[in-house]
PDB file of N, CA and C in Angstrom:
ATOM      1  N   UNK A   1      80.053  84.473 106.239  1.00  0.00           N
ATOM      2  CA  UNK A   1      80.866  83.420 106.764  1.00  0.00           C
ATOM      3  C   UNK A   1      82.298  83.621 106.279  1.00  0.00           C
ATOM      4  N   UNK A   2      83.321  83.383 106.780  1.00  0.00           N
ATOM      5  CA  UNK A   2      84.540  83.893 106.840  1.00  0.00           C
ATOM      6  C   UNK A   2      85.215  82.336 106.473  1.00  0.00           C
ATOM      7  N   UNK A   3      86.093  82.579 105.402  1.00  0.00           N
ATOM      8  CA  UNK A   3      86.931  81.029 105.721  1.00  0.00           C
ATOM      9  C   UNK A   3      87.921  80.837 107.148  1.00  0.00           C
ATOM     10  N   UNK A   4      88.260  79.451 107.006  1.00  0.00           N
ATOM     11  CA  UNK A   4      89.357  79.389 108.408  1.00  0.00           C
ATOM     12  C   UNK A   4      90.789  79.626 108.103  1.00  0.00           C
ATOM     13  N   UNK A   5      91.467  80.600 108.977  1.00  0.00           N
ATOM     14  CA  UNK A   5      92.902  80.866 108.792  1.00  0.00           C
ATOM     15  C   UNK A   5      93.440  79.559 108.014  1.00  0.00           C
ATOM     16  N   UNK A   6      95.094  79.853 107.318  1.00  0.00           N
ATOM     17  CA  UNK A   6      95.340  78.415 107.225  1.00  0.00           C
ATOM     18  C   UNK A   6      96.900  78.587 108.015  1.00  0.00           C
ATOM     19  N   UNK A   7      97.529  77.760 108.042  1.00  0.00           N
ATOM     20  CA  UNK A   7      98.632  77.847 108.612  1.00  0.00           C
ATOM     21  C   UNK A   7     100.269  78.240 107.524  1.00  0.00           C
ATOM     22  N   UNK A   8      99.972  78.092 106.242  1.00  0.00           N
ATOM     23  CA  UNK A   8     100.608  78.726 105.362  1.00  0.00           C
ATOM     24  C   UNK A   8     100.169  79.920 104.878  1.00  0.00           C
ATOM     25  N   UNK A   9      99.113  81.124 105.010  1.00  0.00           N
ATOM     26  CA  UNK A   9      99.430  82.641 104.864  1.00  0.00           C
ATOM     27  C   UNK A   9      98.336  82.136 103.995  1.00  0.00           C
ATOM     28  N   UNK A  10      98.275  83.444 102.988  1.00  0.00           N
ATOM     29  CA  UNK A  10      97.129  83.340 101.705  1.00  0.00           C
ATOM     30  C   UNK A  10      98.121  82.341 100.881  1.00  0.00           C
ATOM     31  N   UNK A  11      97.377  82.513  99.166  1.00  0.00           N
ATOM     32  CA  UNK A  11      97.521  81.840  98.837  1.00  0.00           C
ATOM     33  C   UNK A  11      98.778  82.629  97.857  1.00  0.00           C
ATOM     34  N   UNK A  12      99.314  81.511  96.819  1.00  0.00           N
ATOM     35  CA  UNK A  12     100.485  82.780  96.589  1.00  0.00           C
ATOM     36  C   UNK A  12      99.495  83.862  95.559  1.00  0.00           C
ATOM     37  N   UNK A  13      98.737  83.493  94.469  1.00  0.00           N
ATOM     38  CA  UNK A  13      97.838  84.370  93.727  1.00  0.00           C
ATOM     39  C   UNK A  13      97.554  85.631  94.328  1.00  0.00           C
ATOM     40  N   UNK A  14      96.993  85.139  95.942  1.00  0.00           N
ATOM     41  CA  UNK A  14      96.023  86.500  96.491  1.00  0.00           C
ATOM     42  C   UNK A  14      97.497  87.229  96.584  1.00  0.00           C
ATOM     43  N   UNK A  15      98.402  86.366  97.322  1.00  0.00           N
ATOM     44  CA  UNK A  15      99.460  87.793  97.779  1.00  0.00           C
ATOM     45  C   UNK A  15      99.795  87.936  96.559  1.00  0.00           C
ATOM     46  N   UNK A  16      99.648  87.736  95.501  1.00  0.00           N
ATOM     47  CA  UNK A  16     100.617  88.515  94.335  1.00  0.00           C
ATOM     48  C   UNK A  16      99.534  89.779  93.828  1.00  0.00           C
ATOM     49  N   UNK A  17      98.527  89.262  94.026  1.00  0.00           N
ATOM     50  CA  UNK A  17      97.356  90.237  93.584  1.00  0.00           C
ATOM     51  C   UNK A  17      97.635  91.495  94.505  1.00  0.00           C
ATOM     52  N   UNK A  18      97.340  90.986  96.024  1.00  0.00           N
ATOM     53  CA  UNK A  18      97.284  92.220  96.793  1.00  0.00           C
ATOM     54  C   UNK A  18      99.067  93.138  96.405  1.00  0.00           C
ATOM     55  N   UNK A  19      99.652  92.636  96.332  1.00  0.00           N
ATOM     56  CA  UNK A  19     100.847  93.303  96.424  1.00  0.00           C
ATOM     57  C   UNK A  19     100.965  93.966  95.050  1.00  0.00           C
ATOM     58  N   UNK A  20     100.489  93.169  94.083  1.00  0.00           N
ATOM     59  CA  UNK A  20     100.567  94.628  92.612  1.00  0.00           C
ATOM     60  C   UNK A  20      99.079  95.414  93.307  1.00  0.00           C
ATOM     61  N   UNK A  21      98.389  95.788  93.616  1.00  0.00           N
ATOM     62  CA  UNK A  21      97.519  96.418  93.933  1.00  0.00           C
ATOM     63  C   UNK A  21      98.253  97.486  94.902  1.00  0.00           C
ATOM     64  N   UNK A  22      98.636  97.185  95.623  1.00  0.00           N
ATOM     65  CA  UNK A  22      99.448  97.786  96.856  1.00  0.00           C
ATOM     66  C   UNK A  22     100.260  98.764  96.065  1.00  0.00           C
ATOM     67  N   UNK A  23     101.525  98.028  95.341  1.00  0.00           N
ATOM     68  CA  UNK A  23     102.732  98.921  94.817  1.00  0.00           C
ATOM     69  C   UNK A  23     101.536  99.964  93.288  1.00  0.00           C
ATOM     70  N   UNK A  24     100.858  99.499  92.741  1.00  0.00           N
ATOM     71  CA  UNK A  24     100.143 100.698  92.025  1.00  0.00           C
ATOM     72  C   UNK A  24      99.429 101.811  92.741  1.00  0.00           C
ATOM     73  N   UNK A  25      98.751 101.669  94.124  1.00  0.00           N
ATOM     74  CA  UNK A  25      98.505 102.335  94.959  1.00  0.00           C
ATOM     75  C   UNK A  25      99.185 103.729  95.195  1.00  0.00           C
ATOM     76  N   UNK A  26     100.249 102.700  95.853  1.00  0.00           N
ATOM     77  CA  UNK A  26     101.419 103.750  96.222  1.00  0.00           C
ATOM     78  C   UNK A  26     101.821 104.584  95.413  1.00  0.00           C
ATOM     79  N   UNK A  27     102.671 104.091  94.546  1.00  0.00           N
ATOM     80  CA  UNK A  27     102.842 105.032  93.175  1.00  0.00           C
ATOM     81  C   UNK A  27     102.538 105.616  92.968  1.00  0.00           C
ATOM     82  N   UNK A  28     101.115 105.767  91.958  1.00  0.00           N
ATOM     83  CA  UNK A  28     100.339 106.121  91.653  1.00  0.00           C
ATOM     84  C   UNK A  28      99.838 107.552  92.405  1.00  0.00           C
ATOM     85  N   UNK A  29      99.410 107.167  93.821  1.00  0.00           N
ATOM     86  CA  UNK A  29      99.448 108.594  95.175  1.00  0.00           C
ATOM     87  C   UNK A  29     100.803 109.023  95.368  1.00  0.00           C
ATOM     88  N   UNK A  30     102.173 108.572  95.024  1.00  0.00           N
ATOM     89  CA  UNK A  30     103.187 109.505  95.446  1.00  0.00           C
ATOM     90  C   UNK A  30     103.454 110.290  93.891  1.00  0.00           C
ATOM     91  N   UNK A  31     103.318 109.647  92.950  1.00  0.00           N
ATOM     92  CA  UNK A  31     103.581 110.400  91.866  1.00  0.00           C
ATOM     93  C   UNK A  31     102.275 111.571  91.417  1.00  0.00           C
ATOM     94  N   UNK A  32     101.195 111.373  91.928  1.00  0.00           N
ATOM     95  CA  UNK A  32      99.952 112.261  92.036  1.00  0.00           C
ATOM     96  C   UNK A  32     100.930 113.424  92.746  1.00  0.00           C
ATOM     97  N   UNK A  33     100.481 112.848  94.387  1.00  0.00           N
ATOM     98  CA  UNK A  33     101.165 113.768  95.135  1.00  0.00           C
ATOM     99  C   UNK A  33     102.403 114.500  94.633  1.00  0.00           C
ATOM    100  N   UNK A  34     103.123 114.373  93.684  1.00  0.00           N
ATOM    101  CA  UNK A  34     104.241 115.002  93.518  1.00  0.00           C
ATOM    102  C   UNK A  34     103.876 116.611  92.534  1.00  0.00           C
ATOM    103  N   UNK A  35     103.091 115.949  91.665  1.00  0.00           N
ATOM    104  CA  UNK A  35     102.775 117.058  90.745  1.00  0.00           C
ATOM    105  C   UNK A  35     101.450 118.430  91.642  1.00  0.00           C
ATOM    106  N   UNK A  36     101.086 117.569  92.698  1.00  0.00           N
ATOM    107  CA  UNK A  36      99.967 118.261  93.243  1.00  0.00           C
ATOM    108  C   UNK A  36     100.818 119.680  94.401  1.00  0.00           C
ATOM    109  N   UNK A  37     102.117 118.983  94.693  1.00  0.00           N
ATOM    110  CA  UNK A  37     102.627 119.654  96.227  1.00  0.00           C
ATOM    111  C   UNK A  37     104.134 119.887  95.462  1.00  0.00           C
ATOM    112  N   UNK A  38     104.902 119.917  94.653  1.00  0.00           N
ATOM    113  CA  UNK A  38     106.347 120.121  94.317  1.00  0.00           C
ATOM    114  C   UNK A  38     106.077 121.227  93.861  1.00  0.00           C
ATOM    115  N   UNK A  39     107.567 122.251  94.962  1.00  0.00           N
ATOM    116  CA  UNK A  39     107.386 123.689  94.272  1.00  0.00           C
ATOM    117  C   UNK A  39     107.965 123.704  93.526  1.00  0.00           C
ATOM    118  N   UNK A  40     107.241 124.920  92.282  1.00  0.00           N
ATOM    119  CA  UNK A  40     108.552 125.183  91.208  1.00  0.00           C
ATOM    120  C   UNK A  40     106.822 124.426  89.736  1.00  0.00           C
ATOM    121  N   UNK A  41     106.311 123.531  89.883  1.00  0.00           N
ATOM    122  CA  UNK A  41     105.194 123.055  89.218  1.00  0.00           C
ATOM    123  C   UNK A  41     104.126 124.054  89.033  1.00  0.00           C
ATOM    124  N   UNK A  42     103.414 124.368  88.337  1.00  0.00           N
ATOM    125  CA  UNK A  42     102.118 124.615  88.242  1.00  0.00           C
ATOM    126  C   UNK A  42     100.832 123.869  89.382  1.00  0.00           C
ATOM    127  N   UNK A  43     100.536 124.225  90.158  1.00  0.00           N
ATOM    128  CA  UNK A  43      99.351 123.577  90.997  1.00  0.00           C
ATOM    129  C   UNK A  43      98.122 123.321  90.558  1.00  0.00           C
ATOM    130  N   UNK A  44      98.122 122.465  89.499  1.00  0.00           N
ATOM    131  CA  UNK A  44      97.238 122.529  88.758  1.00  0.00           C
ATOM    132  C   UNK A  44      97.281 121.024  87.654  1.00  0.00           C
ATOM    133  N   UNK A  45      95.990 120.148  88.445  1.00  0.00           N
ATOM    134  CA  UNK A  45      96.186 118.891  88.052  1.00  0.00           C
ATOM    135  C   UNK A  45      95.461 118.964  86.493  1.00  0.00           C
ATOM    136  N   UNK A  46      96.526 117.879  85.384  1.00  0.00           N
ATOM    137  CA  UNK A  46      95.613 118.305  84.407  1.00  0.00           C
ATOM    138  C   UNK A  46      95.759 116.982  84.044  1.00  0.00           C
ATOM    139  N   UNK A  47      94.948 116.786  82.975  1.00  0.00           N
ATOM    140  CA  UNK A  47      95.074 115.278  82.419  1.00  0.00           C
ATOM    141  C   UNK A  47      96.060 114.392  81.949  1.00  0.00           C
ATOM    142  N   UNK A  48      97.528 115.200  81.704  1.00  0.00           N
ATOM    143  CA  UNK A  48      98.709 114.607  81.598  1.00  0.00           C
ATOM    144  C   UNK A  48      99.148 114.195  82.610  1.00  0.00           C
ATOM    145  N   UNK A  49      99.297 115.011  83.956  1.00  0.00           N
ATOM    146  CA  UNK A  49      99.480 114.685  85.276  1.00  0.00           C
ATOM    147  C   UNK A  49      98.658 113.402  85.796  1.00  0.00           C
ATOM    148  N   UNK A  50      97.630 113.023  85.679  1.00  0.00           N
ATOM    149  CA  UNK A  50      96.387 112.005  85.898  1.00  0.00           C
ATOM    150  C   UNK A  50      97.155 110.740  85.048  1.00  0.00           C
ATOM    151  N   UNK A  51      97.835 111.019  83.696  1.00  0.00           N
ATOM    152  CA  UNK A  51      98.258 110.350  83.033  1.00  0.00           C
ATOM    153  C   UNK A  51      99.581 109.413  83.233  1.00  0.00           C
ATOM    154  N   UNK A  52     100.427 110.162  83.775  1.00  0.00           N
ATOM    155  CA  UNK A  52     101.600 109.796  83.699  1.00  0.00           C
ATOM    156  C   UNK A  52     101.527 109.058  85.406  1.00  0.00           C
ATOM    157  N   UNK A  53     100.849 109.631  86.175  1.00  0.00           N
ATOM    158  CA  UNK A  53     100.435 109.050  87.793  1.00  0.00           C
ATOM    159  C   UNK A  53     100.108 107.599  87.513  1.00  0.00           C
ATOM    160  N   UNK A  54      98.897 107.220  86.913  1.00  0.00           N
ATOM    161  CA  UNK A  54      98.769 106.131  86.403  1.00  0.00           C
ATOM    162  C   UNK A  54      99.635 105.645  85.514  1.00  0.00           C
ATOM    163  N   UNK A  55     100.826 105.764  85.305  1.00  0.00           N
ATOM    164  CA  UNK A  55     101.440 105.107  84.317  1.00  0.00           C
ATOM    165  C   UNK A  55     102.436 104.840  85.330  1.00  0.00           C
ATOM    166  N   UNK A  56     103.251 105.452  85.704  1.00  0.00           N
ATOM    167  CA  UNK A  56     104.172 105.159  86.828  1.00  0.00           C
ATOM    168  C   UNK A  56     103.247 103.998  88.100  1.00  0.00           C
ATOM    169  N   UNK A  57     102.178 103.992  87.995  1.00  0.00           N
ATOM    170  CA  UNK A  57     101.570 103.023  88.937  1.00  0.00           C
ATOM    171  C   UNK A  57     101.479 101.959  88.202  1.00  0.00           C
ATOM    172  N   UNK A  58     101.441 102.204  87.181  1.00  0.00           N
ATOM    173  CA  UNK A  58     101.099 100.712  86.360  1.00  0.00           C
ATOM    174  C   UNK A  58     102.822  99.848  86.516  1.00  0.00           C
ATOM    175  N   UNK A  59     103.950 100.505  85.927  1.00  0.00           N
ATOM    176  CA  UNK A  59     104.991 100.458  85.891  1.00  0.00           C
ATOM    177  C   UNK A  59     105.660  99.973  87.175  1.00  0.00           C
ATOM    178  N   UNK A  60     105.259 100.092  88.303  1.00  0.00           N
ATOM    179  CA  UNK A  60     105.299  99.914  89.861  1.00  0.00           C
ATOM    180  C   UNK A  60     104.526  98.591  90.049  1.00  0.00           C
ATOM    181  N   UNK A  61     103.688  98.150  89.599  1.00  0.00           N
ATOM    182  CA  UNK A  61     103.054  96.931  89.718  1.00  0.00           C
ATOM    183  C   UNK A  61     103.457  95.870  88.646  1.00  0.00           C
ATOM    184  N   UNK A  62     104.241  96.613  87.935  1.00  0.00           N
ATOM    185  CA  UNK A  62     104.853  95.411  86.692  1.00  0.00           C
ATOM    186  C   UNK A  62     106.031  95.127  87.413  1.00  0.00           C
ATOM    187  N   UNK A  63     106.462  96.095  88.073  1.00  0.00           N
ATOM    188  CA  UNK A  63     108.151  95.694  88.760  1.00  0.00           C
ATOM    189  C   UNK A  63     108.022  95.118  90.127  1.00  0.00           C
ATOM    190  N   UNK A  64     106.953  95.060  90.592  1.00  0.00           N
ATOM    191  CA  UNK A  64     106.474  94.406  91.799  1.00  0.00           C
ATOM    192  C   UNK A  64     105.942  92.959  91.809  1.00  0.00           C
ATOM    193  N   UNK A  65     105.492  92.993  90.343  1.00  0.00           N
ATOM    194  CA  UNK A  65     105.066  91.355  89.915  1.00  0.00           C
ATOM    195  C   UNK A  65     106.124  90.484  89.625  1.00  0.00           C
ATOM    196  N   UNK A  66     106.800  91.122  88.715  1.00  0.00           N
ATOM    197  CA  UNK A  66     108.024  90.315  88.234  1.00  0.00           C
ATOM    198  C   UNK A  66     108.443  90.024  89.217  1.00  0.00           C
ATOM    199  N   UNK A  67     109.085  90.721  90.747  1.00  0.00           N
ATOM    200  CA  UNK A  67     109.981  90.733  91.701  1.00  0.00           C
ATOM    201  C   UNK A  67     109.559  89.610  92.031  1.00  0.00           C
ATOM    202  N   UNK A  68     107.821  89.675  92.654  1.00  0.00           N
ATOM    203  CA  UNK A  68     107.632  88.199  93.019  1.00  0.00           C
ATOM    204  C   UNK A  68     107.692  87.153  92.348  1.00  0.00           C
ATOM    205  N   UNK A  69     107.396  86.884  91.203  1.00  0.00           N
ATOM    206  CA  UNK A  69     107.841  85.805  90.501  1.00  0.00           C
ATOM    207  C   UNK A  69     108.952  85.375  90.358  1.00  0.00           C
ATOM    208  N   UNK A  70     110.188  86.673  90.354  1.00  0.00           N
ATOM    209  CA  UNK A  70     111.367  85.670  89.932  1.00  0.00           C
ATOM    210  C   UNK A  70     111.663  85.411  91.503  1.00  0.00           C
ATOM    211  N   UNK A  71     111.404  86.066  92.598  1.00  0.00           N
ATOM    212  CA  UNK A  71     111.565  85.156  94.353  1.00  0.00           C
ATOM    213  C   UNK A  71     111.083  84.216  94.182  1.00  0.00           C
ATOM    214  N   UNK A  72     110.108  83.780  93.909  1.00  0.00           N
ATOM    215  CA  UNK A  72     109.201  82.535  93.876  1.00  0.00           C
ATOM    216  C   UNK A  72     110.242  81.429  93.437  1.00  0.00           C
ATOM    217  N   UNK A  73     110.648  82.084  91.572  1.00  0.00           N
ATOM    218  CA  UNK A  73     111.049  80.845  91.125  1.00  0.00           C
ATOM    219  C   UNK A  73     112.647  80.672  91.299  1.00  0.00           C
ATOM    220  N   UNK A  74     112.948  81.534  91.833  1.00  0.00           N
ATOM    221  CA  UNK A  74     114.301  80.986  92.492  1.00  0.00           C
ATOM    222  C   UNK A  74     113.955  80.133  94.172  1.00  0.00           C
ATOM    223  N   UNK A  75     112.931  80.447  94.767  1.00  0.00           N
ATOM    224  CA  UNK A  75     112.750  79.532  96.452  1.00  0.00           C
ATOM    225  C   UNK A  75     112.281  78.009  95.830  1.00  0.00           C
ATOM    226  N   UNK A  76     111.779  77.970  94.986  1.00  0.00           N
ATOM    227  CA  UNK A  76     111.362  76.838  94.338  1.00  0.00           C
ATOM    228  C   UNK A  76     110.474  76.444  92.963  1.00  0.00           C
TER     229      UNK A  76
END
């Protein structure tokens, strides 16, 4: 069973959730992707690379949270 649309969007929680989820996503796969496909690198994923991917994703979802919060608390 599905809830019913509402006429104000989700709620602000879910969108803050989905959106740090989103911006660690991203990150996370472009900074992967970087070490996996940039010439001039070693092609060769190693656990520092795994490391720092996830860290820059984490870092991407801290600057994506804050963003929304301080929009929030400046609209009201």
């Amino acid at each position: 069973m599905t809830t019913p649309p509402t006429p104000h969007g989700p709620a602000p929680e879910t969108e803050r959730r989905r959106a740090g989820i989103a911006a660690f996503l991203v990150a996370a796969t472009a900074s992967f992707a970087f070490f996996a496909f940039f010439p001039g690198l070693p092609h060769v994923i190693d656990w520092g690379a795994i490391l720092v991917s996830l860290t820059v994703g984490g870092l991407a979802r801290w600057a994506r949270l804050v963003r929304i919060d301080k929009k929030r608390r400046d609209l009201g």
